[in-house]
Protein backbone atom coordinates (compact mmCIF):
# COMPACT_ATOMS: atom_id res chain seq x y z
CA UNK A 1 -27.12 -12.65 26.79
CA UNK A 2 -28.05 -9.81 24.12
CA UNK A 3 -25.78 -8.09 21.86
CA UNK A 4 -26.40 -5.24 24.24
CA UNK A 5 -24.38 -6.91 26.84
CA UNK A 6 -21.35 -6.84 24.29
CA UNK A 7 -22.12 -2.99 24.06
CA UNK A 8 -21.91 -2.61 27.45
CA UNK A 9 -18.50 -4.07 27.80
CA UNK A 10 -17.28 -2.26 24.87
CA UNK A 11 -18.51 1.17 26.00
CA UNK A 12 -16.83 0.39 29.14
CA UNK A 13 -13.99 -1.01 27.99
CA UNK A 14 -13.09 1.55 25.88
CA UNK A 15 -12.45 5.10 28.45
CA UNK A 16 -10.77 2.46 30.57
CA UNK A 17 -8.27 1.12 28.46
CA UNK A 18 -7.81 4.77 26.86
CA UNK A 19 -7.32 6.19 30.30
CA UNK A 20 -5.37 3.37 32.40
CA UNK A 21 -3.62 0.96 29.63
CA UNK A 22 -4.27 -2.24 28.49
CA UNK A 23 -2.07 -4.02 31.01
CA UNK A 24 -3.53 -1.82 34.07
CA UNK A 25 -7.34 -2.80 32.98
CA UNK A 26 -8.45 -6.12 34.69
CA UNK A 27 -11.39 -8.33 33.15
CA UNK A 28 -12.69 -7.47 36.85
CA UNK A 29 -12.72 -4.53 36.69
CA UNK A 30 -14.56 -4.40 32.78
CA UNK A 31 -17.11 -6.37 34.67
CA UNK A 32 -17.65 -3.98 37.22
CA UNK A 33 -17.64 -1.05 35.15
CA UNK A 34 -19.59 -2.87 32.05
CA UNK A 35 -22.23 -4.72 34.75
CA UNK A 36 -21.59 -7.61 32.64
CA UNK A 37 -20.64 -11.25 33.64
CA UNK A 38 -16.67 -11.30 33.00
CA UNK A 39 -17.05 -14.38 31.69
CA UNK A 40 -19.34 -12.78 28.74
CA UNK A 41 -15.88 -10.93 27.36
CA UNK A 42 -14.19 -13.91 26.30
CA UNK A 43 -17.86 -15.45 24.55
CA UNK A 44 -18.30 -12.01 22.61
CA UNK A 45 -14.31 -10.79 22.11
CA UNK A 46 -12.45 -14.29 22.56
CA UNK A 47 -10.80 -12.26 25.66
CA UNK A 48 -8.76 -9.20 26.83
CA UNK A 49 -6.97 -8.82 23.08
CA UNK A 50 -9.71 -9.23 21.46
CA UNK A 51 -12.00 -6.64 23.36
CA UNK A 52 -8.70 -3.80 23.13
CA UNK A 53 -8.87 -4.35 19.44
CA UNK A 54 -12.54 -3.57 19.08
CA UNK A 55 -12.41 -0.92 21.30
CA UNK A 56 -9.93 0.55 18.91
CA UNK A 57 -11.82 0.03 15.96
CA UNK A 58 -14.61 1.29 17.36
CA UNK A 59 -12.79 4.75 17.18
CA UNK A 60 -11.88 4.59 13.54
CA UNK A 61 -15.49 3.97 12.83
CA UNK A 62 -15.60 7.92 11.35
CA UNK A 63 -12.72 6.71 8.22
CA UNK A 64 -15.44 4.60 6.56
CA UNK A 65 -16.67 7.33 4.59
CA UNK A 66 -12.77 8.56 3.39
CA UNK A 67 -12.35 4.55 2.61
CA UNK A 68 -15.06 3.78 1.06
CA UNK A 69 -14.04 6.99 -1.52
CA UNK A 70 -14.00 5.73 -5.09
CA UNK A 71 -9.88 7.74 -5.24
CA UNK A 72 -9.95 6.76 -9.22
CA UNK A 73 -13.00 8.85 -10.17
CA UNK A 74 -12.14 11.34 -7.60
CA UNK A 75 -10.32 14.64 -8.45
CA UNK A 76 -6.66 13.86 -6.66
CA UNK A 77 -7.54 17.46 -4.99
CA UNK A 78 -10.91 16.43 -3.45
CA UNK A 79 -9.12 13.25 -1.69
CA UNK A 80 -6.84 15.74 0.12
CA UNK A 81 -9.82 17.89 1.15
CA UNK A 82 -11.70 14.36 1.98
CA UNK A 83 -9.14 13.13 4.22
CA UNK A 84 -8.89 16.35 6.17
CA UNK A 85 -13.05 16.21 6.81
CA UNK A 86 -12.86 12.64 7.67
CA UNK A 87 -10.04 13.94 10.46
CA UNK A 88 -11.79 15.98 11.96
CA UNK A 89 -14.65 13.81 11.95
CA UNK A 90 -12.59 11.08 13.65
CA UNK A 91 -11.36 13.52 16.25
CA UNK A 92 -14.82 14.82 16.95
CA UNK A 93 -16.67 11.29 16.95
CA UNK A 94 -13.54 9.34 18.84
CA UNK A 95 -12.80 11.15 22.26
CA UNK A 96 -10.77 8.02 23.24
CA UNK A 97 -8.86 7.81 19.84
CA UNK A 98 -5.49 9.49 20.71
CA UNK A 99 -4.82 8.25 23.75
CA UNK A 100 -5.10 4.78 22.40
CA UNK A 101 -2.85 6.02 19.80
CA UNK A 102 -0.22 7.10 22.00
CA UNK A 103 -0.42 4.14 24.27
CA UNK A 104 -0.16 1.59 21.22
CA UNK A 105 2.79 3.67 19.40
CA UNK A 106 4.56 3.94 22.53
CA UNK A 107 3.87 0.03 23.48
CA UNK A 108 7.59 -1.74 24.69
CA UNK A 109 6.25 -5.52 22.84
CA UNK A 110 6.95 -4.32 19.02
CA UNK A 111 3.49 -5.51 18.34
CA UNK A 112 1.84 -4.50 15.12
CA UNK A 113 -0.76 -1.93 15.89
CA UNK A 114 -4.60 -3.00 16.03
CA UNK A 115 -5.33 -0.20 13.55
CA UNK A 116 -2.29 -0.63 10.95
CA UNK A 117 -4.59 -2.23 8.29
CA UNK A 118 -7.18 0.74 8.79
CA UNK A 119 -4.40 3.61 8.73
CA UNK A 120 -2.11 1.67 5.94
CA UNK A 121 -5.61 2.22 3.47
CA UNK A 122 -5.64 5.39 4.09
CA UNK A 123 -2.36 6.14 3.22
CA UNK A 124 -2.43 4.42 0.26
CA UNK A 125 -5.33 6.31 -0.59
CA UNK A 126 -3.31 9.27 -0.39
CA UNK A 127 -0.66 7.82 -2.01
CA UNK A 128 -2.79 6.62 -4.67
CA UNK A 129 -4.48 10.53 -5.17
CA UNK A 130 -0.91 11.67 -5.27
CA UNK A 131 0.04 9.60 -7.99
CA UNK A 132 -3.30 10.11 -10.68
CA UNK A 133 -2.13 14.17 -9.50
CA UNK A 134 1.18 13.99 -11.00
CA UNK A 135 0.31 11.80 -13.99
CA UNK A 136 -2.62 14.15 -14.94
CA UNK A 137 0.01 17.55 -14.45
CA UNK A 138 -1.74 18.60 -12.00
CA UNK A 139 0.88 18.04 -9.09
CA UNK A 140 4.64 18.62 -9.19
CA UNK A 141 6.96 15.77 -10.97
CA UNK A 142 9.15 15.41 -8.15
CA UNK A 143 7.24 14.42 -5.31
CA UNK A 144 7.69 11.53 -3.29
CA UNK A 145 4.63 10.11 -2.86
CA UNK A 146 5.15 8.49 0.28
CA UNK A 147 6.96 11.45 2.33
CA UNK A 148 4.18 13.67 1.01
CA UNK A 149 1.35 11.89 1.94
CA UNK A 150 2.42 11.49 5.63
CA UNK A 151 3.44 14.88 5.59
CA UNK A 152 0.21 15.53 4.80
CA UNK A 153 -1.57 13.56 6.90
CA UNK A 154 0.67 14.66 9.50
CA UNK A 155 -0.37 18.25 9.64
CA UNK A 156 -3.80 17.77 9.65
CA UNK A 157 -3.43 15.22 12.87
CA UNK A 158 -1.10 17.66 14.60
CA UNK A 159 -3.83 19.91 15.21
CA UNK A 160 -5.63 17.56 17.26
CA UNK A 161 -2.30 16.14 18.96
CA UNK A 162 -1.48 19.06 20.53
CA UNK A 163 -4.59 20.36 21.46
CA UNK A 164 -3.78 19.49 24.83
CA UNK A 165 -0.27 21.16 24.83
CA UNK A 166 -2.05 24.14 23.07
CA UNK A 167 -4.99 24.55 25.73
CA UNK A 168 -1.93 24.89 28.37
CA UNK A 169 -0.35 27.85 26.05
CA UNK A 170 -3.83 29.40 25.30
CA UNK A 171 -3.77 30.05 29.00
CA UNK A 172 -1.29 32.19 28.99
CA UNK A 173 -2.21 34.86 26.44
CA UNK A 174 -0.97 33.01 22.98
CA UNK A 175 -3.68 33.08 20.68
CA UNK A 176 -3.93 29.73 18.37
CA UNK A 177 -6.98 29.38 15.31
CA UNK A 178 -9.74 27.30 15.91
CA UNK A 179 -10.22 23.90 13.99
CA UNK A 180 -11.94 25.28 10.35
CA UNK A 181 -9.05 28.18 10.30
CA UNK A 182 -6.00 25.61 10.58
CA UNK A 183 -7.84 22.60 8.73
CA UNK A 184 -8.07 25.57 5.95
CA UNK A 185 -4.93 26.77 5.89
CA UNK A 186 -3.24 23.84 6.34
CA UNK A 187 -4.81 22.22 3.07
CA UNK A 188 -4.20 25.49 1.02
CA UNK A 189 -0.56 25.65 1.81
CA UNK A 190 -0.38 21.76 0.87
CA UNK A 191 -2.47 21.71 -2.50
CA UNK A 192 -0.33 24.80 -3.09
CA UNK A 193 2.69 23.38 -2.52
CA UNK A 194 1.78 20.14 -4.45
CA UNK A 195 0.65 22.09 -7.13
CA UNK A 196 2.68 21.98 -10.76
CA UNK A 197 3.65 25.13 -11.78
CA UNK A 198 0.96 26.81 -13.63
CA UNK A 199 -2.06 25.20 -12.76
């Protein structure tokens, strides 16, 4: 067998475990949906696990760029306006990426997330932008670097998390700005907020 056949089972794999859950998905039915010998999932993924955690890589693919930032040459400003490219990138590239997201967050076995190495770099790299900021005066003294970088990263994602909820609203008359108005604002009203006084 090819590395194509382990293509095929993770580009089938993926819509159905995003869609149905990783308990609901059968190796069967990967087979029949992949055209692939089941058998061939446990030689290229070592099994089921093993095949749900590269299909949930395979979403986070778009973050290379944002990790691979070099955050200690970097103006702490321009890793803020990094992260929130490398979003919407991730939003735009992954189709699959939030409902894997909310099935894995909302999991009942207290299981460490697949992706909670990927996401813990990038909040470090936050972190880590925040921190050069504020010794270099150009961010407030008093932050907390932690709550402020998942406050930040939170209202970039919460555009994209609700887009769902927000289509249903749209439908009714209430008007909501489109991805490069909020992903604008949104950064402005952070860096602004970050921002030591006089700079």
């Amino acid at each position: 067998m090819s590395t194509d056949s382990r293509e095929k089972i993770l580009r089938a794999a993926t819509p159905l475990f995003a869609e149905e859950g990783y308990d609901r998905v059968s190796l069967r039915k990967i087979s029949e949906a992949s055209g692939v010998n089941s058998a061939m999932i446990s030689y290229y993924f070592g099994g089921k696990k093993g095949l749900f955690d590269a299909a949930f890589a395979s979403q986070l693919e778009a973050l290379e760029g944002f990790l691979s930032l070099d955050v200690e040459a970097e103006d702490p400003r321009t890793v803020f306006r990094c992260y929130a490219e490398a979003a919407v990138a991730v939003h735009e590239e992954s189709p699959y990426l939030l409902p894997y997201l909310y099935r894995v967050m909302l999991a009942p076995d207290g299981e460490t997330p697949t992706f909670a190495e990927t996401i813990g770099k990038v909040y470090g790299h936050l972190v880590r932008a925040l921190e050069r900021g504020m010794a270099a005066g150009l961010f407030r003294e008093d932050l907390d670097t932690s709550a402020t970088a998942l406050l930040f990263a939170g209202s970039i994602n919460f555009h994209f998390l609700s887009r769902r909820f927000r289509d249903g609203i749209a439908l009714r008359g209430t008007r909501f700005p489109d991805e490069k108005t909020y992903i604008a604002q949104a950064l402005a009203i952070f860096l602004r907020g970050i921002a030591k006084e006089g700079t």
